[in-house]
PDB file of N, CA and C in Angstrom:
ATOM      1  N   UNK A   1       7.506  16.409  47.852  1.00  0.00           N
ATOM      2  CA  UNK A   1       7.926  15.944  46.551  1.00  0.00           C
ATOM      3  C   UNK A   1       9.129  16.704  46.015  1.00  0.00           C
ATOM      4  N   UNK A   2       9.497  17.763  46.476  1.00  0.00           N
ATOM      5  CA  UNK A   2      10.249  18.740  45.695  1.00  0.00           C
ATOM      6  C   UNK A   2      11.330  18.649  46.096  1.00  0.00           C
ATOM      7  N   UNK A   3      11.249  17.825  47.539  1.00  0.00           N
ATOM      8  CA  UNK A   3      12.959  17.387  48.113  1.00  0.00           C
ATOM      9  C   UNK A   3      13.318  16.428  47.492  1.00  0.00           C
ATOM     10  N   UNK A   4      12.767  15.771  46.442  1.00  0.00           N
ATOM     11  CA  UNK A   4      13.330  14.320  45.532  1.00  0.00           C
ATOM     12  C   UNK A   4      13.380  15.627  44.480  1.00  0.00           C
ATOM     13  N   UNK A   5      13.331  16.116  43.964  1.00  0.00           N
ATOM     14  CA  UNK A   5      13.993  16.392  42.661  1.00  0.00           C
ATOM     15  C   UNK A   5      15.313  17.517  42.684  1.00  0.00           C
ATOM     16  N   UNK A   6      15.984  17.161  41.685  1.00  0.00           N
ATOM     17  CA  UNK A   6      17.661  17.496  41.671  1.00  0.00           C
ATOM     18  C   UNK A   6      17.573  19.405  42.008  1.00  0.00           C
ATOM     19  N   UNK A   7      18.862  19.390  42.732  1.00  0.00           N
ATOM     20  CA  UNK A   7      18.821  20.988  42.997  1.00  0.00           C
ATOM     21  C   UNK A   7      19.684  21.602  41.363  1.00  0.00           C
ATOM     22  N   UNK A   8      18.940  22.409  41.222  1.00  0.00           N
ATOM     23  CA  UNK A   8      19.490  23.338  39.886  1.00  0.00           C
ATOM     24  C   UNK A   8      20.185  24.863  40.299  1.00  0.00           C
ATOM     25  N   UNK A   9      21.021  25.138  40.007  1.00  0.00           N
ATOM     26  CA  UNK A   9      22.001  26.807  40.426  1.00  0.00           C
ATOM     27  C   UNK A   9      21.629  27.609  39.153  1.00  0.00           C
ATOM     28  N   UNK A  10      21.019  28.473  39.685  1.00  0.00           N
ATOM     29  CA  UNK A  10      20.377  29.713  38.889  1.00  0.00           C
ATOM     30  C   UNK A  10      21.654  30.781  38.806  1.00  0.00           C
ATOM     31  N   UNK A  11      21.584  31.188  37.201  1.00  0.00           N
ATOM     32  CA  UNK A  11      22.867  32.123  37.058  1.00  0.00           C
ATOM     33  C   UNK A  11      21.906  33.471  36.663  1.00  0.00           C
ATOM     34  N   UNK A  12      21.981  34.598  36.571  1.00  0.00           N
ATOM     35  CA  UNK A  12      21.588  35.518  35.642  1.00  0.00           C
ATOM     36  C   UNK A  12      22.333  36.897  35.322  1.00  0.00           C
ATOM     37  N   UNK A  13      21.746  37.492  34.138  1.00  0.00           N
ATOM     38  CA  UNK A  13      22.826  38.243  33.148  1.00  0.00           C
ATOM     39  C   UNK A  13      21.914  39.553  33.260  1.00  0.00           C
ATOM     40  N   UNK A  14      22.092  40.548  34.110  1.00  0.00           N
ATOM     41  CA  UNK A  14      21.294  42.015  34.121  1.00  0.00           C
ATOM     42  C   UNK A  14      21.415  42.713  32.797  1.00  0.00           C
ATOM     43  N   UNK A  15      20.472  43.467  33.193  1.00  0.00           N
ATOM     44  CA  UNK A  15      20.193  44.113  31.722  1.00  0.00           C
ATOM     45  C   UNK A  15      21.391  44.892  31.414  1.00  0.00           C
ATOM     46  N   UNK A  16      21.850  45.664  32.087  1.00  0.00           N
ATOM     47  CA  UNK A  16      23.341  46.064  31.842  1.00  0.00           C
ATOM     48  C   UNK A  16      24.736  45.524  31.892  1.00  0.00           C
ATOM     49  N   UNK A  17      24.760  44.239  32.520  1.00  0.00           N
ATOM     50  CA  UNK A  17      25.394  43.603  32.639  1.00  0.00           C
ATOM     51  C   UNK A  17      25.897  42.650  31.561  1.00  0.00           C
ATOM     52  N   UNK A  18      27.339  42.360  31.405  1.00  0.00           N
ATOM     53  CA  UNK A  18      28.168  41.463  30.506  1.00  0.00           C
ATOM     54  C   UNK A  18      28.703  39.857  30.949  1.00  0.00           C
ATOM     55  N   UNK A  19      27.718  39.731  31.878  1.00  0.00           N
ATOM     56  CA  UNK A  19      28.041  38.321  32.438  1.00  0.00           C
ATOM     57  C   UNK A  19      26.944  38.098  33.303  1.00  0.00           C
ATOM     58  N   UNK A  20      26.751  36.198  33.586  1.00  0.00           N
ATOM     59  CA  UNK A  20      25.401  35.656  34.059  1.00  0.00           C
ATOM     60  C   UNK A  20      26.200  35.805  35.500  1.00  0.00           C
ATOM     61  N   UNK A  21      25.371  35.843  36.550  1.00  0.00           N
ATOM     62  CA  UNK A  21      26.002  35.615  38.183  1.00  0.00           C
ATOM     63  C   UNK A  21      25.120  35.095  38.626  1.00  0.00           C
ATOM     64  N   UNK A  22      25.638  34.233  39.835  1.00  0.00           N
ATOM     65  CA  UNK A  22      24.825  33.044  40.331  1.00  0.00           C
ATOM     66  C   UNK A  22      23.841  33.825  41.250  1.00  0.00           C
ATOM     67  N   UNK A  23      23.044  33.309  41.457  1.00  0.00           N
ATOM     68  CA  UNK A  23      21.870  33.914  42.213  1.00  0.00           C
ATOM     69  C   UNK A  23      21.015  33.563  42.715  1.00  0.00           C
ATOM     70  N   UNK A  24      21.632  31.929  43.090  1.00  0.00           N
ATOM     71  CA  UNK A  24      20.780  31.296  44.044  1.00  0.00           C
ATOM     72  C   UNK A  24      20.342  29.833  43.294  1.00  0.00           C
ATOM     73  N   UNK A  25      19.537  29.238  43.792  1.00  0.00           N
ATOM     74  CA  UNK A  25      18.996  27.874  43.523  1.00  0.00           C
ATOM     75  C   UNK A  25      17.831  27.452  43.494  1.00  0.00           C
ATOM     76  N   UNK A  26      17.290  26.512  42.655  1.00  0.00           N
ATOM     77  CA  UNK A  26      15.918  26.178  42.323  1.00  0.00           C
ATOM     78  C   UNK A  26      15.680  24.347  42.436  1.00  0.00           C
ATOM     79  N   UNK A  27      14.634  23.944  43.348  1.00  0.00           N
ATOM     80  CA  UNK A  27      14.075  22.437  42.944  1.00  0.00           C
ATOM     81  C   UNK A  27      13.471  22.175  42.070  1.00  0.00           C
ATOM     82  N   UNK A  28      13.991  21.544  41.179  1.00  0.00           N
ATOM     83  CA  UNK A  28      12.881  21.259  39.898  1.00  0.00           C
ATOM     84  C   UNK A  28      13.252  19.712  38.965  1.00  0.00           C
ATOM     85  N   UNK A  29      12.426  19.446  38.457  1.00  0.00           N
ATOM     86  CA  UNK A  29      12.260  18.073  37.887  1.00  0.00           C
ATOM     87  C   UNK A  29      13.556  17.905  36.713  1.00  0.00           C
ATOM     88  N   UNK A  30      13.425  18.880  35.576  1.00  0.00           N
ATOM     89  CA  UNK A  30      13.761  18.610  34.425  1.00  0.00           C
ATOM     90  C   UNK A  30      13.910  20.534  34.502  1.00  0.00           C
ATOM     91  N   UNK A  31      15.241  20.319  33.228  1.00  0.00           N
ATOM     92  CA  UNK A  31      15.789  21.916  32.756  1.00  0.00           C
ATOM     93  C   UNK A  31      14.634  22.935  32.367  1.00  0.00           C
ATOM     94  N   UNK A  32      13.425  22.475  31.870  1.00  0.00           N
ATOM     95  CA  UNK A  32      12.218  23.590  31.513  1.00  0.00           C
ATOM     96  C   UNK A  32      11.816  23.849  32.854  1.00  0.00           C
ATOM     97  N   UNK A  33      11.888  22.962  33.962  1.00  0.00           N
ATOM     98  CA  UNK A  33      10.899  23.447  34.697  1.00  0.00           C
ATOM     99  C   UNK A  33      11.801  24.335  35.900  1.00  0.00           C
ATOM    100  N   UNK A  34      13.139  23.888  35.745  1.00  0.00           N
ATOM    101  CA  UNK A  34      14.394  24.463  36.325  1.00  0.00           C
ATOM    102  C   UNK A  34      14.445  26.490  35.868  1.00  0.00           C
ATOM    103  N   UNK A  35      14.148  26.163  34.621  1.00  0.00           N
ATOM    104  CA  UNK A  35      14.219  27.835  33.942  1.00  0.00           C
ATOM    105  C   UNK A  35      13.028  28.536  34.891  1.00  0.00           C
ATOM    106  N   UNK A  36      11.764  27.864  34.452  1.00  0.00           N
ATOM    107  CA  UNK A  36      10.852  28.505  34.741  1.00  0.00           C
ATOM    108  C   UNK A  36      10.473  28.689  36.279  1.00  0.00           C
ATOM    109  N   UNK A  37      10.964  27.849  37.298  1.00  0.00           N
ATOM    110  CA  UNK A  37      10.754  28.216  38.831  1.00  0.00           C
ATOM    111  C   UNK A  37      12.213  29.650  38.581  1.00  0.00           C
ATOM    112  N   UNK A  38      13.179  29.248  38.364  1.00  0.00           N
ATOM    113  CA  UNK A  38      14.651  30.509  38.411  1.00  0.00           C
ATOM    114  C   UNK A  38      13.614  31.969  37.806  1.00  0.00           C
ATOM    115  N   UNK A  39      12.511  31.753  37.307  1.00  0.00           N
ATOM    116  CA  UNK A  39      12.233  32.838  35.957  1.00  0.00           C
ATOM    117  C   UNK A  39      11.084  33.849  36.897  1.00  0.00           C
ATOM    118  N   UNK A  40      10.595  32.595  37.936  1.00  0.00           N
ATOM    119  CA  UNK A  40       9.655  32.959  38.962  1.00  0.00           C
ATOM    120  C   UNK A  40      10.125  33.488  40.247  1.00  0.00           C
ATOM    121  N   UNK A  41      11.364  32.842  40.818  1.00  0.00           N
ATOM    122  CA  UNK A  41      11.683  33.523  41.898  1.00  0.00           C
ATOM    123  C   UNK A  41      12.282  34.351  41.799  1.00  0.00           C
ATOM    124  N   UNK A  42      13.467  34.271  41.293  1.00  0.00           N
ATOM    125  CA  UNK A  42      15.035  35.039  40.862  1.00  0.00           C
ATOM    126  C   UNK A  42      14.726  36.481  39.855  1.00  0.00           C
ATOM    127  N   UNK A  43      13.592  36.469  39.057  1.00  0.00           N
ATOM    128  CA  UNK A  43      13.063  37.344  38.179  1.00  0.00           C
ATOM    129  C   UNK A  43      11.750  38.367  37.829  1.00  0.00           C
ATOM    130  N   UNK A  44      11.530  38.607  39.698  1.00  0.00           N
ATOM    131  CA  UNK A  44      10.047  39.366  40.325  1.00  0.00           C
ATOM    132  C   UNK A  44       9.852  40.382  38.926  1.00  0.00           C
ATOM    133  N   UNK A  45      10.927  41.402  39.407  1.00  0.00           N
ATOM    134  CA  UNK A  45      11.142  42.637  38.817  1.00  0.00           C
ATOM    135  C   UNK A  45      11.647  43.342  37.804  1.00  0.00           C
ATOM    136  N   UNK A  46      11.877  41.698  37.062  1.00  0.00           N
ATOM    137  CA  UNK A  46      12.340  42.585  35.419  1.00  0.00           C
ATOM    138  C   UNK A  46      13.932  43.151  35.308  1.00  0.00           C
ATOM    139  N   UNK A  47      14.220  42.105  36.412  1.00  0.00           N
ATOM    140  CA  UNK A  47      16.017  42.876  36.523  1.00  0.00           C
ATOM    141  C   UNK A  47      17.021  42.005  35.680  1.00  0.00           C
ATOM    142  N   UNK A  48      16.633  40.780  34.749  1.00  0.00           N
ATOM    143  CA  UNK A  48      17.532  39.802  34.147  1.00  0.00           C
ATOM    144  C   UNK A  48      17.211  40.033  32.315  1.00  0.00           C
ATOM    145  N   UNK A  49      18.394  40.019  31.531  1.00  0.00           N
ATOM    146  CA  UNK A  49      17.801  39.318  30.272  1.00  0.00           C
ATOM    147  C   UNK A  49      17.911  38.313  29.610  1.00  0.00           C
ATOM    148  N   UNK A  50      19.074  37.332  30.615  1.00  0.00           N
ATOM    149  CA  UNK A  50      19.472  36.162  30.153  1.00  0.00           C
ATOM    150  C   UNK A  50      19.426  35.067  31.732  1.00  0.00           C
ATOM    151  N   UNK A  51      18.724  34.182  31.591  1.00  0.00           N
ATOM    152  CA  UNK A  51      18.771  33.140  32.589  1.00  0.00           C
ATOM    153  C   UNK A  51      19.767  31.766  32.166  1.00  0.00           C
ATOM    154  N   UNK A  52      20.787  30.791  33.253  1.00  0.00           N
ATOM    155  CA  UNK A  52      20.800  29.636  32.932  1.00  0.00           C
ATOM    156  C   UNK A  52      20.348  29.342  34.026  1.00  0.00           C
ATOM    157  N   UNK A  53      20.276  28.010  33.925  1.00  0.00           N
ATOM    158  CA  UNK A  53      20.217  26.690  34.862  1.00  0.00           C
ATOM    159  C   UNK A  53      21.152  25.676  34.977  1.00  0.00           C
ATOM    160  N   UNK A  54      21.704  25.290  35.890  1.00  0.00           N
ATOM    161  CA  UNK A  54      22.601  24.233  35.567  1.00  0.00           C
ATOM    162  C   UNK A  54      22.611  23.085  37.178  1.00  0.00           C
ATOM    163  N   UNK A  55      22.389  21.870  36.487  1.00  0.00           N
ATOM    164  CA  UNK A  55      21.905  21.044  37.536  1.00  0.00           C
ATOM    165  C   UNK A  55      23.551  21.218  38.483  1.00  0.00           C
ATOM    166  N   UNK A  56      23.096  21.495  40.181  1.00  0.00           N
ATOM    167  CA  UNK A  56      24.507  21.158  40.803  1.00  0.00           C
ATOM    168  C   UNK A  56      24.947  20.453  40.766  1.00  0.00           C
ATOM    169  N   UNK A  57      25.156  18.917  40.501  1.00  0.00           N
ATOM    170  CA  UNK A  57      25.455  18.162  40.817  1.00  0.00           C
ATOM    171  C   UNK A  57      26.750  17.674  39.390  1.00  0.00           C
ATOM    172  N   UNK A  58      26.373  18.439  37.789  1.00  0.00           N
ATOM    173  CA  UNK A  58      27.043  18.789  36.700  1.00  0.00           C
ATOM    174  C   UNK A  58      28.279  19.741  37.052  1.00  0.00           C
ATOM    175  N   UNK A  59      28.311  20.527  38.233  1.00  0.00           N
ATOM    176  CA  UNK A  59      29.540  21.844  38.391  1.00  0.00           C
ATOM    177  C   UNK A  59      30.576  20.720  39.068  1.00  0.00           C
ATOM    178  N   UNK A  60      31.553  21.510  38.632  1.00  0.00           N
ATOM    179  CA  UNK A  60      32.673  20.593  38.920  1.00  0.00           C
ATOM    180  C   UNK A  60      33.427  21.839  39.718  1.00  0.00           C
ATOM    181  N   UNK A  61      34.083  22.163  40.706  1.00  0.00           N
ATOM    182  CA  UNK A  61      34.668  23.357  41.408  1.00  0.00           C
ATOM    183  C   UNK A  61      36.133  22.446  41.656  1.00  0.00           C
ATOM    184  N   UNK A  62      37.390  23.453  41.934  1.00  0.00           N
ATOM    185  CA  UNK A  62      38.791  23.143  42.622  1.00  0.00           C
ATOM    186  C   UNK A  62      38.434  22.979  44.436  1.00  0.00           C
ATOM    187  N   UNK A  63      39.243  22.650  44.429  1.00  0.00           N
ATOM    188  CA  UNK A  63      39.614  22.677  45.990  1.00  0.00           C
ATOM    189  C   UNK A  63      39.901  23.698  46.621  1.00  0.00           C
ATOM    190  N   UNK A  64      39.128  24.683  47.193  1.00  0.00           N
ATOM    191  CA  UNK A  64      39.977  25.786  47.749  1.00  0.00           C
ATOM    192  C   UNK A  64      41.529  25.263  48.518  1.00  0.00           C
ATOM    193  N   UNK A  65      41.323  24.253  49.258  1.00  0.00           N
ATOM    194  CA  UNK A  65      42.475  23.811  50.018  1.00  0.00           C
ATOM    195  C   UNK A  65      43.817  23.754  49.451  1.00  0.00           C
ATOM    196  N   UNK A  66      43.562  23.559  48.000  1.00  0.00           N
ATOM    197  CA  UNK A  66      44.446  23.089  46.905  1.00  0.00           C
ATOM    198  C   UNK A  66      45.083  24.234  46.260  1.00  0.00           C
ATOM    199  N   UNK A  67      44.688  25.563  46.389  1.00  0.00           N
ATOM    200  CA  UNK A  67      44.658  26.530  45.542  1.00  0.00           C
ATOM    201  C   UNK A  67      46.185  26.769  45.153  1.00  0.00           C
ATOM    202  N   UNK A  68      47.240  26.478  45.810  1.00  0.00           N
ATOM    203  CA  UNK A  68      48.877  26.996  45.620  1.00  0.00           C
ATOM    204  C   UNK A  68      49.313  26.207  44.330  1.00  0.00           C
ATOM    205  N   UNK A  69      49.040  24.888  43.920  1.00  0.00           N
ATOM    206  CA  UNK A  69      49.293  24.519  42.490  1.00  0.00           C
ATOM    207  C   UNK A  69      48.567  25.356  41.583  1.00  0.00           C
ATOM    208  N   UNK A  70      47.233  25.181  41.680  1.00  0.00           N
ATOM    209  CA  UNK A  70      46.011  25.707  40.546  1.00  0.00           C
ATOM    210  C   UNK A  70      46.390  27.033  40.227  1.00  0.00           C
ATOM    211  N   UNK A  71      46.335  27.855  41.233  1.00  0.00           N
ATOM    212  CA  UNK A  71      46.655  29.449  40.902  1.00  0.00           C
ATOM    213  C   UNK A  71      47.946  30.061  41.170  1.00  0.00           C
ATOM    214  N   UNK A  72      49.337  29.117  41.021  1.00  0.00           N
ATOM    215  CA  UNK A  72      50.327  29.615  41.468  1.00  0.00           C
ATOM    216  C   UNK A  72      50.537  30.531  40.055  1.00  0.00           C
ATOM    217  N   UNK A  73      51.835  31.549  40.425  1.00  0.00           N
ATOM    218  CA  UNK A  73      52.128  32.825  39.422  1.00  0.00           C
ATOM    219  C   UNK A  73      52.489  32.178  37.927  1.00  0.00           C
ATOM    220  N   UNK A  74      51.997  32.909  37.218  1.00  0.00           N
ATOM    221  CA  UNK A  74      52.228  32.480  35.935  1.00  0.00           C
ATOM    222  C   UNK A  74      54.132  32.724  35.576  1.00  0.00           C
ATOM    223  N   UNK A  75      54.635  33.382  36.407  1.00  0.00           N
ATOM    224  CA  UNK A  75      55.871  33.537  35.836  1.00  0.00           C
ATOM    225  C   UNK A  75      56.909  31.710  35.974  1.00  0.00           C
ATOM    226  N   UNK A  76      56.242  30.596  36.816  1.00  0.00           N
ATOM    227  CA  UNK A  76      56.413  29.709  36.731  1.00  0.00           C
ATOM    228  C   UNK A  76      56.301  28.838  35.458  1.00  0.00           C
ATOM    229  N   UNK A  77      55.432  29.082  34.632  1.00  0.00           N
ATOM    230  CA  UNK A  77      55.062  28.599  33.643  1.00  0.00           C
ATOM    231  C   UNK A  77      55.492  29.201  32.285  1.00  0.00           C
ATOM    232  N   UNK A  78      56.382  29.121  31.948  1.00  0.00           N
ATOM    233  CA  UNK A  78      57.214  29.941  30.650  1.00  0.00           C
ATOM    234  C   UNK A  78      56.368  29.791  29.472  1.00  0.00           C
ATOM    235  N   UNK A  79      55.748  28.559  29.234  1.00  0.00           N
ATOM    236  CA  UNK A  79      54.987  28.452  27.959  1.00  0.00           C
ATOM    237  C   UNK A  79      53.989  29.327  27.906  1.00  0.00           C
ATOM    238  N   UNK A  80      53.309  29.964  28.958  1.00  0.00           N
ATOM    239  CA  UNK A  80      52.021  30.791  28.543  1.00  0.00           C
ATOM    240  C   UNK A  80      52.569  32.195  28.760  1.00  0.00           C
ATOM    241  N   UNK A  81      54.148  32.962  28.483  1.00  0.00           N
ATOM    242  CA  UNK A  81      54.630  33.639  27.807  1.00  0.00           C
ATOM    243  C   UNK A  81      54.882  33.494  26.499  1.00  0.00           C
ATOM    244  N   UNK A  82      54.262  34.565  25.585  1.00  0.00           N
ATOM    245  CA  UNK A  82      54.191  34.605  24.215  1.00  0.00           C
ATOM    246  C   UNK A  82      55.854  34.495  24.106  1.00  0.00           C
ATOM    247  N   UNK A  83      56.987  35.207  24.416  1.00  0.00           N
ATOM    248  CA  UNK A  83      58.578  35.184  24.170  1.00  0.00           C
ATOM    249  C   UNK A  83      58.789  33.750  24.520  1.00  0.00           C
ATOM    250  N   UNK A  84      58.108  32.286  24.652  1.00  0.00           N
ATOM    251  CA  UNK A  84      58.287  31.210  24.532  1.00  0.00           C
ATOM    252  C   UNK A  84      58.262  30.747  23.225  1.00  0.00           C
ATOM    253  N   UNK A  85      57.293  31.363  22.416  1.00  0.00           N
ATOM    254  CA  UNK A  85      57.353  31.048  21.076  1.00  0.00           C
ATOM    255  C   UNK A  85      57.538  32.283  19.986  1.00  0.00           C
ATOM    256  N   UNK A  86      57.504  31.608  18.163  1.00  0.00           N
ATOM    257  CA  UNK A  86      58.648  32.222  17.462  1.00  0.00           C
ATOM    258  C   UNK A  86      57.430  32.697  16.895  1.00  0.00           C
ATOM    259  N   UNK A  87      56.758  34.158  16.727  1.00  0.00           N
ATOM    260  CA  UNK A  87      56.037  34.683  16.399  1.00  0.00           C
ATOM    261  C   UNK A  87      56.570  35.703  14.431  1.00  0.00           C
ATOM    262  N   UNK A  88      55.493  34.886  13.521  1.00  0.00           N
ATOM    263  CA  UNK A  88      56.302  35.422  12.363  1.00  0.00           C
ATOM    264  C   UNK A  88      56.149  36.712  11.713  1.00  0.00           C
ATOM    265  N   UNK A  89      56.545  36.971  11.230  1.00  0.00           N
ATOM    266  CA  UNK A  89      56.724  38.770  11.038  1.00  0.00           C
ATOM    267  C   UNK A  89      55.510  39.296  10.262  1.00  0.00           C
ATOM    268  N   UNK A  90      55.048  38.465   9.777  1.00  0.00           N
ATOM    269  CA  UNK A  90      53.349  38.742   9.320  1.00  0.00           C
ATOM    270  C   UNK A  90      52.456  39.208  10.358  1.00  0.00           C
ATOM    271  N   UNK A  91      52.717  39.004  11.545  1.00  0.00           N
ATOM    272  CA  UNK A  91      51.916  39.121  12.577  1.00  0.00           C
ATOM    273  C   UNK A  91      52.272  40.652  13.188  1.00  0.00           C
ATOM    274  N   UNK A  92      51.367  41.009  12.845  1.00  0.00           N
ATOM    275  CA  UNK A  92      51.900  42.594  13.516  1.00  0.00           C
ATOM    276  C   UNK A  92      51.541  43.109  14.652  1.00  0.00           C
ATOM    277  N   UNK A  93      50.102  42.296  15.147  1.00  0.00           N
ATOM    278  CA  UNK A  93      49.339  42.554  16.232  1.00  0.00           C
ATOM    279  C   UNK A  93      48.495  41.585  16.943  1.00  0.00           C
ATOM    280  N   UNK A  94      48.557  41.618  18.268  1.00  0.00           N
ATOM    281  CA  UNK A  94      48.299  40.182  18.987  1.00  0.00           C
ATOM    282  C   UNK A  94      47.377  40.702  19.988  1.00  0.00           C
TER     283      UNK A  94
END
């Protein structure tokens, strides 16, 4: 039964930690029951304080193949240099 229901990607956020990291994957019906298998496998030992879930099939990823447009150098792109625009003298700190 558990090969019919949608695969879910388990993220989690350590107790010291400032960001969720993926950590594997869970079969489950619906998002409660998605948390709670991630909460059971992924979370023996008390090492997480924040769980998501997110159905795979919702992630949207680039193309690695593609990567020379997506991540080419920003010095190509003049607009996402602040000296592109007219910053007013009220502004003292950015």
């Amino acid at each position: 039964m558990s090969r019919d229901w949608p695969l879910w990607e388990v993220f989690i956020r350590s107790k010291g930690g400032l960001s969720h990291k993926h950590v594997g994957s869970v079969h489950a019906p619906d998002s409660e029951l998605a948390l709670r298998h991630a909460r059971d496998v992924y979370t023996r030992r008390q090492e997480g304080i924040s769980l998501w879930v997110v159905r795979s099939s919702d992630i949207v990823a680039s193309d690695p193949a593609q990567d020379g447009p997506m991540f080419e150098p920003a010095e190509s792109k003049i607009y996402r240099h602040p000296t592109f625009y007219d910053i007013p003298d009220v502004v003292t700190h950015i």
